[in-house]
N, C-alpha and C. Protein backbone atom coordinates (compact mmCIF):
# COMPACT_ATOMS: atom_id res chain seq x y z
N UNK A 1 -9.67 -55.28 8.33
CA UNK A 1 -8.71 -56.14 8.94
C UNK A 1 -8.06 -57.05 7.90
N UNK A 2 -9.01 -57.63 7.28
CA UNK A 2 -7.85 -58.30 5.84
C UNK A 2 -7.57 -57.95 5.01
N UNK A 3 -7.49 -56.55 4.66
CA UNK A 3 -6.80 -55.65 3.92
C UNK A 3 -5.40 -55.38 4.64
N UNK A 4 -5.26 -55.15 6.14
CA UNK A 4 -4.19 -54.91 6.77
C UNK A 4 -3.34 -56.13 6.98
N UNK A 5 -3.90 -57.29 7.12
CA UNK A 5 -3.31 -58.75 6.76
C UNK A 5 -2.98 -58.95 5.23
N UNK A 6 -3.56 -58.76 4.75
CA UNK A 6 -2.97 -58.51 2.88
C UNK A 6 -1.56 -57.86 3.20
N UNK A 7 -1.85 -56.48 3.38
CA UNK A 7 -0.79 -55.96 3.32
C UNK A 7 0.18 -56.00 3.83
N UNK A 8 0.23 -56.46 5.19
CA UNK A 8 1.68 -56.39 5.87
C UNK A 8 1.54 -58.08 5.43
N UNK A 9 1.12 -58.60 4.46
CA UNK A 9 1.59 -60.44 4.26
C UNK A 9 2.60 -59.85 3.09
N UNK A 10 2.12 -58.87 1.99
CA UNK A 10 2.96 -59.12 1.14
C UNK A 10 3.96 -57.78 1.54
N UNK A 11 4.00 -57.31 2.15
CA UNK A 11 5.28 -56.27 2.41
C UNK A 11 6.14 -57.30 3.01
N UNK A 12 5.92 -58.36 4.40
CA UNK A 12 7.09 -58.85 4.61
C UNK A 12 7.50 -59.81 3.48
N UNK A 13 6.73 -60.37 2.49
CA UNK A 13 6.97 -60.99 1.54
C UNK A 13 8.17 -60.26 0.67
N UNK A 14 7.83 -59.04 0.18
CA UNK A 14 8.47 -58.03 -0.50
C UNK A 14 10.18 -58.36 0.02
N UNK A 15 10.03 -57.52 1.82
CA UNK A 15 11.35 -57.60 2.45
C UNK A 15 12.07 -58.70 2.46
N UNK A 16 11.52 -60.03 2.68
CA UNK A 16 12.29 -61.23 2.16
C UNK A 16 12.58 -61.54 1.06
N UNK A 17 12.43 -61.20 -0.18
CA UNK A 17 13.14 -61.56 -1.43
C UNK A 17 13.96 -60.43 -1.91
N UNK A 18 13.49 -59.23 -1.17
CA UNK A 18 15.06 -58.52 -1.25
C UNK A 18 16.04 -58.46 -0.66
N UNK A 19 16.10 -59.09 0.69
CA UNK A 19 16.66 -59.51 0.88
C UNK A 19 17.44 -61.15 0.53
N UNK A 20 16.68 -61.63 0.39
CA UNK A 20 17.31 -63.46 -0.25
C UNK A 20 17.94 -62.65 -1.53
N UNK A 21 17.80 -61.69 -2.80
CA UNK A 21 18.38 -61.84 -3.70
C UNK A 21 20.03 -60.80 -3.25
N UNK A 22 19.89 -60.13 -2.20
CA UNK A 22 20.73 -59.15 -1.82
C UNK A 22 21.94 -60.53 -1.14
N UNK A 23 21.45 -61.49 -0.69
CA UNK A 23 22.02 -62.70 -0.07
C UNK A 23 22.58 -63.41 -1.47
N UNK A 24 22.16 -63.75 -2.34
CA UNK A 24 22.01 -64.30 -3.42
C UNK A 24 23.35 -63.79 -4.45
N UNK A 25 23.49 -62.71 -4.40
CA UNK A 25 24.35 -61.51 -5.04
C UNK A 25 25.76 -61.81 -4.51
N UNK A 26 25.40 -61.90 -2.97
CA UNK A 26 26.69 -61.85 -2.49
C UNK A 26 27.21 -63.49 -2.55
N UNK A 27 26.77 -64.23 -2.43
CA UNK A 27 27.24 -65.05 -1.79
C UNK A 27 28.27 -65.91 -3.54
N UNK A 28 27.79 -65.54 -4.50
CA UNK A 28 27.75 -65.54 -6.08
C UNK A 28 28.58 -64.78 -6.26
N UNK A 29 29.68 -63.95 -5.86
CA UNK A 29 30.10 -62.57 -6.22
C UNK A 29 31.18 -63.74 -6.19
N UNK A 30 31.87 -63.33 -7.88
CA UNK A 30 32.83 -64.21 -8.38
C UNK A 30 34.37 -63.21 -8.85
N UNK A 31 35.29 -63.40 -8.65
CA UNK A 31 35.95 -62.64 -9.56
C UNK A 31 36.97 -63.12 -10.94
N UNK A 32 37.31 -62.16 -11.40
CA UNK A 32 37.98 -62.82 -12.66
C UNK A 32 39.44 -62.79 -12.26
N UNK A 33 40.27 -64.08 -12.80
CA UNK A 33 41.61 -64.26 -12.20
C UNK A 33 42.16 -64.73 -13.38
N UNK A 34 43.84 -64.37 -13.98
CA UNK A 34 44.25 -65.09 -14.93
C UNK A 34 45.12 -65.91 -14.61
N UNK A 35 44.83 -67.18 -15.25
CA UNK A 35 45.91 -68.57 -14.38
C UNK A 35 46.56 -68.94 -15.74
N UNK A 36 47.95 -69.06 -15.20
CA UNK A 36 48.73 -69.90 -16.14
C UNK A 36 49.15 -71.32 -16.18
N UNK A 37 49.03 -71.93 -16.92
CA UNK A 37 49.52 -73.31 -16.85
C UNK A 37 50.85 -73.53 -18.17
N UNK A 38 51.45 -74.70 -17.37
CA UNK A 38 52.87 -74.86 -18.54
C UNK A 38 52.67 -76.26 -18.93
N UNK A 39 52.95 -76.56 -19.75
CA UNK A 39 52.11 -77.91 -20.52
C UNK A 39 53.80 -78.27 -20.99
N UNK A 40 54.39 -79.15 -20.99
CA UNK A 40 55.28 -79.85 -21.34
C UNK A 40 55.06 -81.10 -22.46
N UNK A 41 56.02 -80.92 -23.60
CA UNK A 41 55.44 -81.76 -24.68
C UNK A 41 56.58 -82.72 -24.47
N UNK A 42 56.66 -83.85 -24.24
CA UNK A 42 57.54 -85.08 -23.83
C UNK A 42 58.11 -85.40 -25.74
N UNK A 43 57.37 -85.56 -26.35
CA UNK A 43 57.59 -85.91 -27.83
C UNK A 43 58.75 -84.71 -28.27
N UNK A 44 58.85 -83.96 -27.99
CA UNK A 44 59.39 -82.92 -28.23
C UNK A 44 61.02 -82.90 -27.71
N UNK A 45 61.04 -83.46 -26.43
CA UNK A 45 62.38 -83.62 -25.42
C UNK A 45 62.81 -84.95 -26.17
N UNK A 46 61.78 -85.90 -26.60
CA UNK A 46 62.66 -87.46 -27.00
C UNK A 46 63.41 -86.83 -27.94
N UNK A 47 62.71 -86.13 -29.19
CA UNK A 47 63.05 -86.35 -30.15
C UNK A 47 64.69 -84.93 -30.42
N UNK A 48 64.42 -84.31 -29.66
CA UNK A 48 65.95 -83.87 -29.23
C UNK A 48 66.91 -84.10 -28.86
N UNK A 49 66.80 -85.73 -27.83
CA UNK A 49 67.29 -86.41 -27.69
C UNK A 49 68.35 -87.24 -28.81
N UNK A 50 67.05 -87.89 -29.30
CA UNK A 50 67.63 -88.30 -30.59
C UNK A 50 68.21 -87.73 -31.51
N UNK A 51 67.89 -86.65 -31.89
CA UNK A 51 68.67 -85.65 -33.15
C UNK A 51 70.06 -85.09 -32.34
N UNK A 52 69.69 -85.09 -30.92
CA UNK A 52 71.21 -84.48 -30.46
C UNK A 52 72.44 -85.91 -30.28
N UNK A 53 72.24 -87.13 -30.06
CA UNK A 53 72.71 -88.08 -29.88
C UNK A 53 73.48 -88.14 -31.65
N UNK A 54 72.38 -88.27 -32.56
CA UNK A 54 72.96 -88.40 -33.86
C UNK A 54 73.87 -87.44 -34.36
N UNK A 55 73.97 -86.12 -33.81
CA UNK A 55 74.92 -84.98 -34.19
C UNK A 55 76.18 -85.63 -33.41
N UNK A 56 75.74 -85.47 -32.27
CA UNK A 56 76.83 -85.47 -31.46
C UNK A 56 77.88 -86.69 -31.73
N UNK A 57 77.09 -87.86 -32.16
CA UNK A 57 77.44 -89.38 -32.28
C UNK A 57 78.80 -88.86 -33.79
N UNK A 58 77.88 -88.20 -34.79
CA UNK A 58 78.81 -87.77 -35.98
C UNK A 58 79.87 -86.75 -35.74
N UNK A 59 80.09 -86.11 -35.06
CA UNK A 59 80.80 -85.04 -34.31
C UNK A 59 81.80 -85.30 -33.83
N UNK A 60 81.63 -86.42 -32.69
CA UNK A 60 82.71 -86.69 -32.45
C UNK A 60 83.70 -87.86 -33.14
N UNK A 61 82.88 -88.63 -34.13
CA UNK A 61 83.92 -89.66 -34.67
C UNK A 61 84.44 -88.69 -35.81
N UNK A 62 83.44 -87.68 -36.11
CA UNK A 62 84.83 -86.75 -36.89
C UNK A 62 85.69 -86.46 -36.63
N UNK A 63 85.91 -85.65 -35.17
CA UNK A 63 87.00 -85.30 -34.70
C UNK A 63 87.77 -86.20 -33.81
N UNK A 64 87.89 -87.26 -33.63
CA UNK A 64 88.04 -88.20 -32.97
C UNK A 64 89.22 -88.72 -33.96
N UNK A 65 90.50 -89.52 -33.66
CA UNK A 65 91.92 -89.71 -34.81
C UNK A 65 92.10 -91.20 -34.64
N UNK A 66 92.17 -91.83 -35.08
CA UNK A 66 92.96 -93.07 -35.18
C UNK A 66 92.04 -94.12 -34.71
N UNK A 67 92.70 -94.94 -33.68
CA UNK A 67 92.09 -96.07 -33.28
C UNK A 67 91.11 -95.66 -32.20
N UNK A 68 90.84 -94.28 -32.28
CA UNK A 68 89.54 -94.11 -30.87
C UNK A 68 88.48 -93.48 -31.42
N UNK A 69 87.93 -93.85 -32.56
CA UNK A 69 86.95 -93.40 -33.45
C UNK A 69 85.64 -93.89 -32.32
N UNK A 70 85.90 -94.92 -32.45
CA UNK A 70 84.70 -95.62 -31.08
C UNK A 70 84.26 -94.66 -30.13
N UNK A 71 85.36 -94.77 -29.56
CA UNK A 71 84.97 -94.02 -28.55
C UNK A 71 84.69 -92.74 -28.58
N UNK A 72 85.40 -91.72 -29.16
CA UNK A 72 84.91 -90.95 -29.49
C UNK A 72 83.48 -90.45 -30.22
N UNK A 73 83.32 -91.44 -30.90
CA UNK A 73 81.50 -91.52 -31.48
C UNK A 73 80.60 -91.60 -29.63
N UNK A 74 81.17 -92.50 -29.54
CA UNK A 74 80.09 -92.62 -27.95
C UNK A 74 79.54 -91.70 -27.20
N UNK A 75 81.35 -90.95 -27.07
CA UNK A 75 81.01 -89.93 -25.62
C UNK A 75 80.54 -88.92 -26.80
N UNK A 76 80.61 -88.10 -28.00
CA UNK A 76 79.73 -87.29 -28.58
C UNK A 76 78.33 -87.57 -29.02
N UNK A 77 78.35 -88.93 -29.06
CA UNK A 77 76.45 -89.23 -28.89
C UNK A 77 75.65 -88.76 -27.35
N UNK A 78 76.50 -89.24 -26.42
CA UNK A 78 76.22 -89.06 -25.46
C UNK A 78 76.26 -87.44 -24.76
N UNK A 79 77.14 -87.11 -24.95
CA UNK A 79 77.24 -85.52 -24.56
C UNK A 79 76.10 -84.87 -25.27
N UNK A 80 75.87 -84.96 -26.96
CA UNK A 80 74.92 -84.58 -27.72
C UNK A 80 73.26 -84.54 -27.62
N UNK A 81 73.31 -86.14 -26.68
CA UNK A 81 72.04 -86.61 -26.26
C UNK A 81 71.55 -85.86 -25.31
N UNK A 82 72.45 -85.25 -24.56
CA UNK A 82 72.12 -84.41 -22.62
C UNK A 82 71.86 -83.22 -23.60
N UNK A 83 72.14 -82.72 -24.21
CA UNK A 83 72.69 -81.38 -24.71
C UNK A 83 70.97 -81.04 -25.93
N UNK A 84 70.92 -81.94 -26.79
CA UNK A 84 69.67 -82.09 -27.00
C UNK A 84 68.70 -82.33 -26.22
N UNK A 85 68.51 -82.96 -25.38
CA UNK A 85 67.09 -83.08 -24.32
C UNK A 85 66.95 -81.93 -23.88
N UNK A 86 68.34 -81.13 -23.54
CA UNK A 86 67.87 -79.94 -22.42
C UNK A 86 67.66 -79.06 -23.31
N UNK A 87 68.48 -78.57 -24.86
CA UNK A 87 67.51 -77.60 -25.57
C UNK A 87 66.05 -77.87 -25.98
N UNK A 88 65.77 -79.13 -25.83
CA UNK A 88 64.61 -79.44 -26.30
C UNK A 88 63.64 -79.30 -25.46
N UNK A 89 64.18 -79.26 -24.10
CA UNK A 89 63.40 -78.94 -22.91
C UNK A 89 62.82 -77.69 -22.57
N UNK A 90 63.64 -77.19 -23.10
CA UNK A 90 64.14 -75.37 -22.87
C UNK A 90 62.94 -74.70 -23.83
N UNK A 91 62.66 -74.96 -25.07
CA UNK A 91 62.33 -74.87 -26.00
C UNK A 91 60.60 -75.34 -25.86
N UNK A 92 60.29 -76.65 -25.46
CA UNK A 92 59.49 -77.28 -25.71
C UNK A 92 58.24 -76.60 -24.57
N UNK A 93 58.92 -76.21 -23.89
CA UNK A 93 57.36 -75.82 -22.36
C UNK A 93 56.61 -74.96 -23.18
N UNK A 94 55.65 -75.08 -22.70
CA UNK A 94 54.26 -74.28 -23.57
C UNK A 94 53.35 -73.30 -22.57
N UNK A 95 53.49 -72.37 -22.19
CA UNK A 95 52.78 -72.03 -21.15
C UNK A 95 51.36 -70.99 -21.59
N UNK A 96 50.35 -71.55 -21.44
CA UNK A 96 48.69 -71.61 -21.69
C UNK A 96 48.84 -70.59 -21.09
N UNK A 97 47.60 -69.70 -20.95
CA UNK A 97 47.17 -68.73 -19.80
C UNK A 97 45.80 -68.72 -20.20
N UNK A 98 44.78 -68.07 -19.14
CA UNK A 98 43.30 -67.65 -19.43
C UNK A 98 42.81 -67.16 -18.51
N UNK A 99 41.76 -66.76 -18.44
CA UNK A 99 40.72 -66.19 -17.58
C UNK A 99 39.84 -67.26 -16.57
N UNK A 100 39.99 -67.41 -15.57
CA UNK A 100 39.21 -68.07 -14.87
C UNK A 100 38.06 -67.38 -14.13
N UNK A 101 37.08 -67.34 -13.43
CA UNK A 101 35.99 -67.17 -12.05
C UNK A 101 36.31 -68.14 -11.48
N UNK A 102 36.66 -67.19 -10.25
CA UNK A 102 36.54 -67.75 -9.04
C UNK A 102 35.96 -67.10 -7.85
C-alpha cells in the first residue's frame, strides 16, 4: 500500500510540473519585433538656422541696389533663416531601428 501511495504521489507530482512548465512556456512565448524610432537633433535645426539667416542676410544686400540695402539684407536673412531650418530639418532626423521582445 505505500508503495502504491509512493507512486501515484510522485506520478501526479510528475503530471504537475509538466504541466506548470508547458504553462510556463506559454505564457513567456515572446516574439521578436523591429521598432523604429526618429530622434530629432534640435542643435542641428538652430544651427541651420543661423548659417541660413547669414547667407541669406549676405545675399540679399548683394543683390539688393541703392538705398534698400537694409531691407533687402532683412528679408534675405529672413527668407534664408526658414529655408535653413527646414533643410536642416530635413536633413537632421535620425531614425534608430532595433530588435525588440515582446
Amino acid at each position: 500500500m505505500r508503495n502504491r501511495f509512493l507512486a501515484t504521489a510522485i506520478g501526479v507530482g510528475s503530471a504537475l510540473a509538466v504541466a506548470t512548465s508547458a504553462l510556463a512556456a506559454h505564457a513567456e512565448h515572446r516574439h521578436k519585433v523591429w521598432v523604429c524610432n526618429t530622434e530629432s537633433t534640435r542643435d542641428q535645426r538652430n544651427t541651420g538656422t543661423v548659417v541660413g539667416a547669414v547667407a541669406g542676410g549676405l545675399l540679399g544686400n548683394a543683390l539688393s541696389h541703392g538705398g534698400g540695402k537694409t531691407g533687402g539684407t532683412l528679408i534675405g536673412a529672413g527668407a534664408g533663416a526658414v529655408a535653413g531650418h527646414q533643410i536642416a530639418k530635413h536633413n537632421g532626423n535620425k531614425r534608430r531601428c532595433h530588435y525588440e521582445y515582446r
